[in-house]
PDB file of N, CA and C in Angstrom:
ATOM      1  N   UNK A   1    -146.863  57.065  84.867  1.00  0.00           N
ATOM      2  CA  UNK A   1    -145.845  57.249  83.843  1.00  0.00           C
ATOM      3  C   UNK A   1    -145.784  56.017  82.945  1.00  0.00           C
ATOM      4  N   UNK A   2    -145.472  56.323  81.520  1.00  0.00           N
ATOM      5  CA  UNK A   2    -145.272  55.025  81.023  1.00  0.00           C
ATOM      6  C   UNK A   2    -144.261  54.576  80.814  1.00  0.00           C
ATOM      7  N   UNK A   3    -143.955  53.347  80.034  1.00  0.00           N
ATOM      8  CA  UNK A   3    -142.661  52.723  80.266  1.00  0.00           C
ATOM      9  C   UNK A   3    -141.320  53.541  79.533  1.00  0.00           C
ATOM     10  N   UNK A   4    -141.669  54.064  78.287  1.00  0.00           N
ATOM     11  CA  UNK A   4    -140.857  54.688  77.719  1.00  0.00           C
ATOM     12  C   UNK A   4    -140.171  56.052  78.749  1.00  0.00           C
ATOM     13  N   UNK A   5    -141.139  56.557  79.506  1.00  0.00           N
ATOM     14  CA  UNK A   5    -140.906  57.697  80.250  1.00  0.00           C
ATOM     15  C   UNK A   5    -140.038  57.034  81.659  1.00  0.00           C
ATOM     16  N   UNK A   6    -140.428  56.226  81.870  1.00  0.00           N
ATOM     17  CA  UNK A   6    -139.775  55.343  83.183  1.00  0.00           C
ATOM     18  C   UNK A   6    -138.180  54.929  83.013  1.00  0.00           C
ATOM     19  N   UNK A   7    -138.054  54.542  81.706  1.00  0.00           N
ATOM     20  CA  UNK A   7    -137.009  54.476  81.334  1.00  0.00           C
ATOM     21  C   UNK A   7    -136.401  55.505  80.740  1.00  0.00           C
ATOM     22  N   UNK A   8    -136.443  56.178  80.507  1.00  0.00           N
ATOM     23  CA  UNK A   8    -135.500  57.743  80.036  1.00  0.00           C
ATOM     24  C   UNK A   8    -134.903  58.285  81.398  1.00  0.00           C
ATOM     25  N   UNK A   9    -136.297  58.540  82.496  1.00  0.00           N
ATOM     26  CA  UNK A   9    -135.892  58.998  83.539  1.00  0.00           C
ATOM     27  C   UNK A   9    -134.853  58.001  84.361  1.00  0.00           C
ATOM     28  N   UNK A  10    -134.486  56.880  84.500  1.00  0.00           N
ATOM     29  CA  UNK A  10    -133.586  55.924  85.081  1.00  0.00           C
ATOM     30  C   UNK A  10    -132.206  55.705  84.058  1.00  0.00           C
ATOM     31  N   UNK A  11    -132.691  56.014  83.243  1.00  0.00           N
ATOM     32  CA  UNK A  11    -130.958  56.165  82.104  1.00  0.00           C
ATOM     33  C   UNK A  11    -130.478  57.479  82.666  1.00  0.00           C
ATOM     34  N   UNK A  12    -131.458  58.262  82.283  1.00  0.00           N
ATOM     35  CA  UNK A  12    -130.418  59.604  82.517  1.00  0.00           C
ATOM     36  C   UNK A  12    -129.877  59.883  83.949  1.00  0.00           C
ATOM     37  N   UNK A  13    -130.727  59.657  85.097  1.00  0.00           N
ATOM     38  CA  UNK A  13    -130.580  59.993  86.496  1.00  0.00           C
ATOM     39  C   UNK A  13    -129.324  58.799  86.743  1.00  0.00           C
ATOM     40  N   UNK A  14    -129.014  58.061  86.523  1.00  0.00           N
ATOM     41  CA  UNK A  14    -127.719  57.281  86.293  1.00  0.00           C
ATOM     42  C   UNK A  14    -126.954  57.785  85.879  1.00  0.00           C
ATOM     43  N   UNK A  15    -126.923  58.502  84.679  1.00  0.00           N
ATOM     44  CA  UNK A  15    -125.936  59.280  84.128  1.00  0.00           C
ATOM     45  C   UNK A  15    -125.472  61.059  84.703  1.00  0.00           C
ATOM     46  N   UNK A  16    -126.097  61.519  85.142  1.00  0.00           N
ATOM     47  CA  UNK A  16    -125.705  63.077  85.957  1.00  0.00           C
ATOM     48  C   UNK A  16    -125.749  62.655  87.190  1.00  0.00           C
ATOM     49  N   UNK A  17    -124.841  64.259  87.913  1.00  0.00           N
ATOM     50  CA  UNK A  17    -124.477  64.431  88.941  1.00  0.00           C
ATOM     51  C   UNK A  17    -125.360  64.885  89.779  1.00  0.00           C
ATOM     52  N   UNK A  18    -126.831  65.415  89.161  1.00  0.00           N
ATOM     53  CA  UNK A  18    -127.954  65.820  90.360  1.00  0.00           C
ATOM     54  C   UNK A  18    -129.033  65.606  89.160  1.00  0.00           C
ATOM     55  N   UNK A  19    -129.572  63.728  89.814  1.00  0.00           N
ATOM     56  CA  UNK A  19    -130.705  63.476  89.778  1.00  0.00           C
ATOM     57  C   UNK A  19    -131.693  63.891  89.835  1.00  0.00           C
ATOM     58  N   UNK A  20    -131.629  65.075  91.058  1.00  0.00           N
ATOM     59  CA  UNK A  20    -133.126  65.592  91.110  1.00  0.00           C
ATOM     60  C   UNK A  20    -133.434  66.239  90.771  1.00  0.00           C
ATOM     61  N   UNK A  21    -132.538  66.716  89.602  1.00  0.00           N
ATOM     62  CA  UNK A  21    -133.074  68.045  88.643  1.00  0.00           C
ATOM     63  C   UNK A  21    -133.744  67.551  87.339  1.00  0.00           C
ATOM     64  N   UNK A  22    -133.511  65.996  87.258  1.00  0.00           N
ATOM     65  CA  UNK A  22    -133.950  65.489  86.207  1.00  0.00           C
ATOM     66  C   UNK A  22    -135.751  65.016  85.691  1.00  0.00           C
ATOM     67  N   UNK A  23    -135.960  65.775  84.924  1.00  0.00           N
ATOM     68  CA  UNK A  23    -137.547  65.879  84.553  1.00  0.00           C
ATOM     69  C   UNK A  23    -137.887  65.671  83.165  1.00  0.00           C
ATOM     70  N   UNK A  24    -138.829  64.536  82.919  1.00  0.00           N
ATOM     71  CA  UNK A  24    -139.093  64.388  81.945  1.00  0.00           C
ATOM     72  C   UNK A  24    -140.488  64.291  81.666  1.00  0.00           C
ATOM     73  N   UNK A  25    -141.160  64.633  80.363  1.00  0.00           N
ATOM     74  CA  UNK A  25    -142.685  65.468  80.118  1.00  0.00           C
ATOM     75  C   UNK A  25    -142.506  64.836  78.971  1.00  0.00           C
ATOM     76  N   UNK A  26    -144.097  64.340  78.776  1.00  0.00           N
ATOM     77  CA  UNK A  26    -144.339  62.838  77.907  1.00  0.00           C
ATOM     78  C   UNK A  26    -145.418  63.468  77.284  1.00  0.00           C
ATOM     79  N   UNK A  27    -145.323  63.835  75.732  1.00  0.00           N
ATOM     80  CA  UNK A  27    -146.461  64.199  74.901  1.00  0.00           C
ATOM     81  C   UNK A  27    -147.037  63.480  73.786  1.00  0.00           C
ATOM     82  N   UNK A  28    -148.438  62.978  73.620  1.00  0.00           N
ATOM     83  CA  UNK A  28    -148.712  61.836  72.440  1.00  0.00           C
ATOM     84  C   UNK A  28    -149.760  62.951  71.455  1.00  0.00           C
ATOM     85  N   UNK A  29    -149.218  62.831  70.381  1.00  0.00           N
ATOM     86  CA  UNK A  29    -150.114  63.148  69.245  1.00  0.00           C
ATOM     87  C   UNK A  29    -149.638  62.560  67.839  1.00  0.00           C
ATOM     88  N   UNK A  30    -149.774  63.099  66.699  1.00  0.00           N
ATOM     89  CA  UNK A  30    -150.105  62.062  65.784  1.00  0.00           C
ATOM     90  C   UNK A  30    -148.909  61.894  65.251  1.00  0.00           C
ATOM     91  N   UNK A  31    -147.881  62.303  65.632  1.00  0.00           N
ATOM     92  CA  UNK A  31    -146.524  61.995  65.331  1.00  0.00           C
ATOM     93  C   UNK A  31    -145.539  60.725  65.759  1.00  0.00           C
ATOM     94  N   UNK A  32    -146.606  60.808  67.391  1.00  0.00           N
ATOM     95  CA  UNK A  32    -145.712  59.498  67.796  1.00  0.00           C
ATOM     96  C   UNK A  32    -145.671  59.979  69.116  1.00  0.00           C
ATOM     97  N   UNK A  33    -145.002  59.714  70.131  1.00  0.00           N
ATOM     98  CA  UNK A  33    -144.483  60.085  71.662  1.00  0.00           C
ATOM     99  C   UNK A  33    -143.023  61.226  71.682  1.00  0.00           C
ATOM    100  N   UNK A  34    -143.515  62.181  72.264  1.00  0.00           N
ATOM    101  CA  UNK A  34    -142.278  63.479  72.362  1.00  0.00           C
ATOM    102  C   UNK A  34    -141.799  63.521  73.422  1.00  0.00           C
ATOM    103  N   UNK A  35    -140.825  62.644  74.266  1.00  0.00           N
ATOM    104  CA  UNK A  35    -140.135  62.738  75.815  1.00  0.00           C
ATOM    105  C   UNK A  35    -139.149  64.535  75.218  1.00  0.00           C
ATOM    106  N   UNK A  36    -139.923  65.216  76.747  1.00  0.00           N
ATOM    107  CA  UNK A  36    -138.674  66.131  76.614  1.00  0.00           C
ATOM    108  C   UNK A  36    -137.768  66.018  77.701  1.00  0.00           C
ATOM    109  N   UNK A  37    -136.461  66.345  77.735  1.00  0.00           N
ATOM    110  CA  UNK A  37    -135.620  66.313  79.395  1.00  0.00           C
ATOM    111  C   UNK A  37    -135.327  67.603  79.259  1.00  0.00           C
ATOM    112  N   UNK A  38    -135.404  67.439  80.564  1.00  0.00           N
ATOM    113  CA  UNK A  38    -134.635  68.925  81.035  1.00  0.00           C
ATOM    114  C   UNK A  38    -134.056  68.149  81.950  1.00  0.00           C
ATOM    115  N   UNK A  39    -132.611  68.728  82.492  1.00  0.00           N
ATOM    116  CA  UNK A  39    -131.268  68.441  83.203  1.00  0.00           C
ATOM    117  C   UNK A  39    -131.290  69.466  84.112  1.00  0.00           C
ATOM    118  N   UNK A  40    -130.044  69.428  84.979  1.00  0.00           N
ATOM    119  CA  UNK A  40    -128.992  70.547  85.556  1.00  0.00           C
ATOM    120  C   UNK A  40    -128.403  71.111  84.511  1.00  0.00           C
ATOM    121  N   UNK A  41    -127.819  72.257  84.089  1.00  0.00           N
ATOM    122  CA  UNK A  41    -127.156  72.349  83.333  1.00  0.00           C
ATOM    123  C   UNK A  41    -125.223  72.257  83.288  1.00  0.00           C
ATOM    124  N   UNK A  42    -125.117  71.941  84.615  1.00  0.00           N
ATOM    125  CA  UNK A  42    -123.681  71.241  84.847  1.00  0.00           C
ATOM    126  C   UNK A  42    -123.704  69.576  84.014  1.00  0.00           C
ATOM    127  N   UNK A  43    -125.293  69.228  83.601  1.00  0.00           N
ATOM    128  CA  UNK A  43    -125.188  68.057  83.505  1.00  0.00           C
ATOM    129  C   UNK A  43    -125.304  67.660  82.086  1.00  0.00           C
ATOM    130  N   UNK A  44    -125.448  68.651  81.327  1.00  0.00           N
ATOM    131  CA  UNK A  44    -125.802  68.396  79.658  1.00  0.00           C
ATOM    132  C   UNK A  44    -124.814  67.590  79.046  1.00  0.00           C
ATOM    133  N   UNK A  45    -123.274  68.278  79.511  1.00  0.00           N
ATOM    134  CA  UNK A  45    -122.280  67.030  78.752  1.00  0.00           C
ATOM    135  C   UNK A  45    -122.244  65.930  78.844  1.00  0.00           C
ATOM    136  N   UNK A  46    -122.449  65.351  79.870  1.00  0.00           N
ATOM    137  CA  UNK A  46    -123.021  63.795  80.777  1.00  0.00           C
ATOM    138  C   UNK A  46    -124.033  63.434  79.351  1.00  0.00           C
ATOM    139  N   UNK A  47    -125.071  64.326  79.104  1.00  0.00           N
ATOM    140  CA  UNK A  47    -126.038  63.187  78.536  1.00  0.00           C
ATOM    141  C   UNK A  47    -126.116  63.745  76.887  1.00  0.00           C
ATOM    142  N   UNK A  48    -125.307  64.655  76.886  1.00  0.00           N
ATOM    143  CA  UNK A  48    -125.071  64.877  75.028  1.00  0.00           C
ATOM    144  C   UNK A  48    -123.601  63.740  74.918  1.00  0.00           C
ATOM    145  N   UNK A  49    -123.046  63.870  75.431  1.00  0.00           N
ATOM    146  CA  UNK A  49    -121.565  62.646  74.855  1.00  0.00           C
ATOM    147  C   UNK A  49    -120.726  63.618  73.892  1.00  0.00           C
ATOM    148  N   UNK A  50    -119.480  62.867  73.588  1.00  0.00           N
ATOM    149  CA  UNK A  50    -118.818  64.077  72.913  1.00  0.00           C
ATOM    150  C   UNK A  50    -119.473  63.135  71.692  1.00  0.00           C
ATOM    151  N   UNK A  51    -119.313  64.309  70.866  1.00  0.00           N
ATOM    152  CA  UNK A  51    -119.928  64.154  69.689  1.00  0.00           C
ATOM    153  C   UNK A  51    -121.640  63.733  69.515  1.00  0.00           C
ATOM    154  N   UNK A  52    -122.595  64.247  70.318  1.00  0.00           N
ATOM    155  CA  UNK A  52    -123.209  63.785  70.876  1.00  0.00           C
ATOM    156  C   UNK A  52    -123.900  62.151  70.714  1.00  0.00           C
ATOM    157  N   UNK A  53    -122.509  61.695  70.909  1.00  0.00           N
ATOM    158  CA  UNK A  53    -122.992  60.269  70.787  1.00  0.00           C
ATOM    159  C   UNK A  53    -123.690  59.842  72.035  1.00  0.00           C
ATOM    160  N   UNK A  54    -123.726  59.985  73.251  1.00  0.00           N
ATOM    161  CA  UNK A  54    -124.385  59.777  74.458  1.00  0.00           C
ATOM    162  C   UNK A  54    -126.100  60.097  74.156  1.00  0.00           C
ATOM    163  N   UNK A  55    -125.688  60.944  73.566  1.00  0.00           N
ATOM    164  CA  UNK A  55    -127.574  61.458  73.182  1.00  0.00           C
ATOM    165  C   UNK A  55    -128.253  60.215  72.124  1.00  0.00           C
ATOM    166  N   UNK A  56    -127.196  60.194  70.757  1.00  0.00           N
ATOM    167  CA  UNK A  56    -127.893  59.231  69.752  1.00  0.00           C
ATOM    168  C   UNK A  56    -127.984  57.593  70.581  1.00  0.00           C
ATOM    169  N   UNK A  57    -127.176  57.501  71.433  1.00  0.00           N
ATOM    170  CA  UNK A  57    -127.235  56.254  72.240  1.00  0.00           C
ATOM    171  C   UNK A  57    -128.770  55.856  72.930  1.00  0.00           C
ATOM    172  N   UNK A  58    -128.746  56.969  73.781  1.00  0.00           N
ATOM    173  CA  UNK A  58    -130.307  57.301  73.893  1.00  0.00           C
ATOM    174  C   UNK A  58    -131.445  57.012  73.841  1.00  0.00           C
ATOM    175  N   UNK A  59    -131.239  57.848  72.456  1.00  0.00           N
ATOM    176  CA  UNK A  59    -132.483  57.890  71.325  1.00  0.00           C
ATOM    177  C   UNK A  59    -132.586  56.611  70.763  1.00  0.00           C
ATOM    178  N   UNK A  60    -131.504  55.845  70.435  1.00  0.00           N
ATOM    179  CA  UNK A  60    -131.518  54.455  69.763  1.00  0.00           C
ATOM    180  C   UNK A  60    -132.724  53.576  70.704  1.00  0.00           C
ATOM    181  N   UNK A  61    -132.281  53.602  71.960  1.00  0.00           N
ATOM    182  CA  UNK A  61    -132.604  52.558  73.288  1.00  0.00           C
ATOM    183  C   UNK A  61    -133.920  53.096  73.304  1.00  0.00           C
ATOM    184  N   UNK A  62    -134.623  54.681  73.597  1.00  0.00           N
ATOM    185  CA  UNK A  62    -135.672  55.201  73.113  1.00  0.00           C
ATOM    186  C   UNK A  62    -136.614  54.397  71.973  1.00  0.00           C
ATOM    187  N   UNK A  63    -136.176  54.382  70.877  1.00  0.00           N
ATOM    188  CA  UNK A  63    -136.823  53.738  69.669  1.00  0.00           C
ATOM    189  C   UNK A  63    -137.208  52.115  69.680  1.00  0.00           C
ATOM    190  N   UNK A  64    -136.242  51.873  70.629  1.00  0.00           N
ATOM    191  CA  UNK A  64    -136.392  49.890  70.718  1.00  0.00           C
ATOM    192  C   UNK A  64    -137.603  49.622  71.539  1.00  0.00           C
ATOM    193  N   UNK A  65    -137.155  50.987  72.867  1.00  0.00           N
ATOM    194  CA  UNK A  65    -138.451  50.568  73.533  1.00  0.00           C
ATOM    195  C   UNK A  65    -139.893  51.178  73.191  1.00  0.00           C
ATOM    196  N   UNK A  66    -139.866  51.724  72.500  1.00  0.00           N
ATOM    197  CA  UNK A  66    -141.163  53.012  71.383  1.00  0.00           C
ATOM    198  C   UNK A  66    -141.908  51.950  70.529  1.00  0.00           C
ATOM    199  N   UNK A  67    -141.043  50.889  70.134  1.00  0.00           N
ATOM    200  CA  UNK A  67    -140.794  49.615  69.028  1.00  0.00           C
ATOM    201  C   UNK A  67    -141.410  48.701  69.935  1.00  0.00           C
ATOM    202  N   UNK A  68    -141.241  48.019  71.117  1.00  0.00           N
ATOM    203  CA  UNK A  68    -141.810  47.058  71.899  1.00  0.00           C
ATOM    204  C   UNK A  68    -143.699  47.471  71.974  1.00  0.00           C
ATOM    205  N   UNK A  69    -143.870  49.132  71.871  1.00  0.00           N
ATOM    206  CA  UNK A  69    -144.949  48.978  72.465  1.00  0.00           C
ATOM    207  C   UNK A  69    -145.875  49.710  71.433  1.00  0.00           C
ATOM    208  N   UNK A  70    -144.994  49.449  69.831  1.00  0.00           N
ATOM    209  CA  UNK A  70    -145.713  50.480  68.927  1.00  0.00           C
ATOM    210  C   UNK A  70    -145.951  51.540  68.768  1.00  0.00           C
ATOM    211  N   UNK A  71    -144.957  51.938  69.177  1.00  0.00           N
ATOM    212  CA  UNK A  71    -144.682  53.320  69.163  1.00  0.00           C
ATOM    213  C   UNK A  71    -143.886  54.331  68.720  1.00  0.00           C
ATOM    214  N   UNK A  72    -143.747  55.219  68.515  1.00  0.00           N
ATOM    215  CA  UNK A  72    -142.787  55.775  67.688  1.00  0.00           C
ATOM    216  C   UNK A  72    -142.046  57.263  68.543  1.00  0.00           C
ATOM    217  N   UNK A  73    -141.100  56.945  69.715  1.00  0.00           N
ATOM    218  CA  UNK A  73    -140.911  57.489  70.493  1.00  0.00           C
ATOM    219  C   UNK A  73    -139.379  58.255  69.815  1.00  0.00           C
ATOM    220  N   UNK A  74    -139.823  60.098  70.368  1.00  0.00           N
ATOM    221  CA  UNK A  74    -139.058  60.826  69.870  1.00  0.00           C
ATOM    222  C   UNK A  74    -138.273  61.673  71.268  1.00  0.00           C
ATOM    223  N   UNK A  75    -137.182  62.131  71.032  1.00  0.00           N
ATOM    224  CA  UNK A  75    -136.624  62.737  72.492  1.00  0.00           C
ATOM    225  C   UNK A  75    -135.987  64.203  71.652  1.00  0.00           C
ATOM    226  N   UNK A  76    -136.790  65.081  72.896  1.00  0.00           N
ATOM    227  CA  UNK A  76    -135.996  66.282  72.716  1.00  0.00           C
ATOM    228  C   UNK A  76    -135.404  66.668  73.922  1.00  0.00           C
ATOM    229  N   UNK A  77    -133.789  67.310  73.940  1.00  0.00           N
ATOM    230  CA  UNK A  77    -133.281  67.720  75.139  1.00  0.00           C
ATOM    231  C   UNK A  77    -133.508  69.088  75.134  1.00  0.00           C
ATOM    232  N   UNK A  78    -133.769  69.574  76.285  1.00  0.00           N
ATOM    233  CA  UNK A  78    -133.859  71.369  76.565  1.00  0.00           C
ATOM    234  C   UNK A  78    -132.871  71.897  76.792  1.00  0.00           C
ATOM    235  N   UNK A  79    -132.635  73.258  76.327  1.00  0.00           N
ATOM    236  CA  UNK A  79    -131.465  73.622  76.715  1.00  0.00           C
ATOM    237  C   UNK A  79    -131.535  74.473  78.090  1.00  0.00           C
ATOM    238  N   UNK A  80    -130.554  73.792  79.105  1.00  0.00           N
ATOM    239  CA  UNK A  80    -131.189  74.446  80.864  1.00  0.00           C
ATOM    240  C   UNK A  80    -131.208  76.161  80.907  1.00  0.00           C
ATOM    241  N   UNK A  81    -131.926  76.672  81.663  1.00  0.00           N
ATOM    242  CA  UNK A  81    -131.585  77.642  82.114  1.00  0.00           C
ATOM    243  C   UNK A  81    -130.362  78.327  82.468  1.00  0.00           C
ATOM    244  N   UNK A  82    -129.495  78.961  81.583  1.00  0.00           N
ATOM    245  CA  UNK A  82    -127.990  79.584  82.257  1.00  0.00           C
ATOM    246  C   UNK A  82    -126.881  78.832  82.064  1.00  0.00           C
ATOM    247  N   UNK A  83    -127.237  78.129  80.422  1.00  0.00           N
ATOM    248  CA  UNK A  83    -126.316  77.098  79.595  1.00  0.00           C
ATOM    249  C   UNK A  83    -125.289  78.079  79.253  1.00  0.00           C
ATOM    250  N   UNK A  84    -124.191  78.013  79.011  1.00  0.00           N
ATOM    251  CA  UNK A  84    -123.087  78.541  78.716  1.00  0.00           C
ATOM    252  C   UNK A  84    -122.478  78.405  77.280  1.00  0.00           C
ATOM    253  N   UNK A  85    -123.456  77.064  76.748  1.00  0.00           N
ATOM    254  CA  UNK A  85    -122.662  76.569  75.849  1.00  0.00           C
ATOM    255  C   UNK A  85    -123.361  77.204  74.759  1.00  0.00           C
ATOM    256  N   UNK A  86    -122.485  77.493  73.439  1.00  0.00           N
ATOM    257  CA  UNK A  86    -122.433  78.678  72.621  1.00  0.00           C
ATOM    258  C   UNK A  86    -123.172  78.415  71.513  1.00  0.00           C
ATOM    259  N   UNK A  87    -124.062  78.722  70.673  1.00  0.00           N
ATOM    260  CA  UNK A  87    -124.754  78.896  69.598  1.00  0.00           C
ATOM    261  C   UNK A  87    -123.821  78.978  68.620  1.00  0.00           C
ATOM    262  N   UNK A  88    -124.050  78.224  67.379  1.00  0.00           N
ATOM    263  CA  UNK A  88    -123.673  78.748  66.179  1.00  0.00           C
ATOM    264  C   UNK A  88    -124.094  79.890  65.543  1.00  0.00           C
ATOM    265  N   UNK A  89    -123.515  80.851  65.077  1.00  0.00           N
ATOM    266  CA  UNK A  89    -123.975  82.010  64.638  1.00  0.00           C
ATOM    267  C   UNK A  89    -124.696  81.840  63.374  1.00  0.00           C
ATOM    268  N   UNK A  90    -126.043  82.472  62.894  1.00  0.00           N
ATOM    269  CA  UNK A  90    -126.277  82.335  61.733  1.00  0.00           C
ATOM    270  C   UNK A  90    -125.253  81.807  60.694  1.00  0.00           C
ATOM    271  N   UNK A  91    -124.250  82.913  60.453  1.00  0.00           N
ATOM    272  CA  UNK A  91    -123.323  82.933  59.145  1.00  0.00           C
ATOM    273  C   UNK A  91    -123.027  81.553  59.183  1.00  0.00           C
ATOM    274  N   UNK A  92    -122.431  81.046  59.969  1.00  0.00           N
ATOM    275  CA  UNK A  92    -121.346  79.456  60.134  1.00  0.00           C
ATOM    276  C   UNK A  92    -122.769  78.819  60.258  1.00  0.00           C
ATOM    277  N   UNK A  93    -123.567  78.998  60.485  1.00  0.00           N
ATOM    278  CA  UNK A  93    -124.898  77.514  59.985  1.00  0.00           C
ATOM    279  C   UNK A  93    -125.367  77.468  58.993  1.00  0.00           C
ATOM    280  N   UNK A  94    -125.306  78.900  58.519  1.00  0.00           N
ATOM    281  CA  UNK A  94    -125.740  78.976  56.894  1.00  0.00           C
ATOM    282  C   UNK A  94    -124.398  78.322  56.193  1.00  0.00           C
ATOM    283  N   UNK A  95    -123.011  79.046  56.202  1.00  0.00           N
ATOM    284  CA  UNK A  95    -121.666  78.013  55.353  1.00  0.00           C
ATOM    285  C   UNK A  95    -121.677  76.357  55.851  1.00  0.00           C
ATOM    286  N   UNK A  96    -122.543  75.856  56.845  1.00  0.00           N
ATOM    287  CA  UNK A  96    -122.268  74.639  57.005  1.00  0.00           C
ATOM    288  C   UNK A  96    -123.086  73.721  56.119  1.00  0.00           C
ATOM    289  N   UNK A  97    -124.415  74.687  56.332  1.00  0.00           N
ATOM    290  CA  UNK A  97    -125.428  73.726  55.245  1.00  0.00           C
ATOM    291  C   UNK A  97    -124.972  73.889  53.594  1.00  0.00           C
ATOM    292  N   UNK A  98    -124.992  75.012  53.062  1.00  0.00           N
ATOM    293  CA  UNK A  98    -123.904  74.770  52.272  1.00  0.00           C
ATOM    294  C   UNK A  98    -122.727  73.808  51.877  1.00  0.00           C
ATOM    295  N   UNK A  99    -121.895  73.998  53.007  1.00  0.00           N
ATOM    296  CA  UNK A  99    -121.002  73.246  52.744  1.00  0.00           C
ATOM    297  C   UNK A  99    -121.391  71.690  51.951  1.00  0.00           C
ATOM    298  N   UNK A 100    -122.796  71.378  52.862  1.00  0.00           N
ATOM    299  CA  UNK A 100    -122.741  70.646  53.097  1.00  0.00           C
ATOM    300  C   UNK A 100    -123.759  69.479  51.819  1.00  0.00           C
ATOM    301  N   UNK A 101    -124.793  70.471  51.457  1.00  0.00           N
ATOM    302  CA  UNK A 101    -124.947  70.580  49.717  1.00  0.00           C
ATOM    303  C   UNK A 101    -123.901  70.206  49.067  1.00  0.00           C
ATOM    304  N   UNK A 102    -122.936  70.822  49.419  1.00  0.00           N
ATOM    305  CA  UNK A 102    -121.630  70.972  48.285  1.00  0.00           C
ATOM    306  C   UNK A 102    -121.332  69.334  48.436  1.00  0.00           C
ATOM    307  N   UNK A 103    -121.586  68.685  49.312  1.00  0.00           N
ATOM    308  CA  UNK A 103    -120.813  67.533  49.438  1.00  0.00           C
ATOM    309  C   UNK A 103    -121.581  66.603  48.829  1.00  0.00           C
ATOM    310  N   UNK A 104    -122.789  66.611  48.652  1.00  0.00           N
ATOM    311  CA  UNK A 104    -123.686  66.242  48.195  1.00  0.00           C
ATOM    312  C   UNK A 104    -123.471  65.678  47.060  1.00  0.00           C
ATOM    313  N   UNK A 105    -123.130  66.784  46.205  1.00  0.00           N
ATOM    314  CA  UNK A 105    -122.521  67.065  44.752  1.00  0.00           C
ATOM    315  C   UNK A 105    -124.088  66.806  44.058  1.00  0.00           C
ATOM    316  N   UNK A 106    -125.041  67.514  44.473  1.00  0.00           N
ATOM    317  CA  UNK A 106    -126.586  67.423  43.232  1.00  0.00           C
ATOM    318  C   UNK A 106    -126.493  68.260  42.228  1.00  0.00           C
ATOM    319  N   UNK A 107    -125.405  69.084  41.886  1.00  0.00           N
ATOM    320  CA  UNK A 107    -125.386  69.525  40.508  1.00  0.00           C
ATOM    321  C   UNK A 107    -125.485  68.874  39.302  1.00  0.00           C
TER     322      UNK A 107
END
């Protein structure tokens, strides 16, 4: 394993309630390094944060160490098997991006 992967897996298994569900899969191509996790899914709130600041926390510590070794290390979380937690519906992702243009103000 490499270091970036060594360390994702010891942040997060610190952070949830069942370690040993915690798995992480290390992909290099020309983008840079792709850590994915997969969790428990009792354990997603643990490592999204409210607002998912726990996640951008992360990803920051991710990038420093991506940065030590020239690298350009990216993290995706999976969503577990028999997640509960709810999708935005098309409509409300389409009015958000919108919205969110609007805020923009590029007219």
């Amino acid at each position: 394993m490499e270091n970036d992967q060594v360390f994702l897996e010891f942040v997060v298994k610190a952070l949830v309630d069942n370690p040993n569900d915690v798995k992480v899969s290390r992909v290099v191509d020309e983008m840079g390094v792709l850590l994915t996790l997969d969790v428990h899914a009792e354990d997603m709130g643990k490592i999204i944060g409210r607002s998912g600041n726990t996640a951008k926390a992360i990803r920051t510590l991710l990038r420093v160490v991506g940065m030590k070794n020239n690298a350009r290390v990216n993290l995706k979380i999976s969503e577990p098997e028999g997640s509960t937690r709810k999708m935005p519906e098309a409509a409300d992702a389409q009015k958000s991006v919108d919205e969110a243009m609007a805020d923009l103000k590029l007219d």
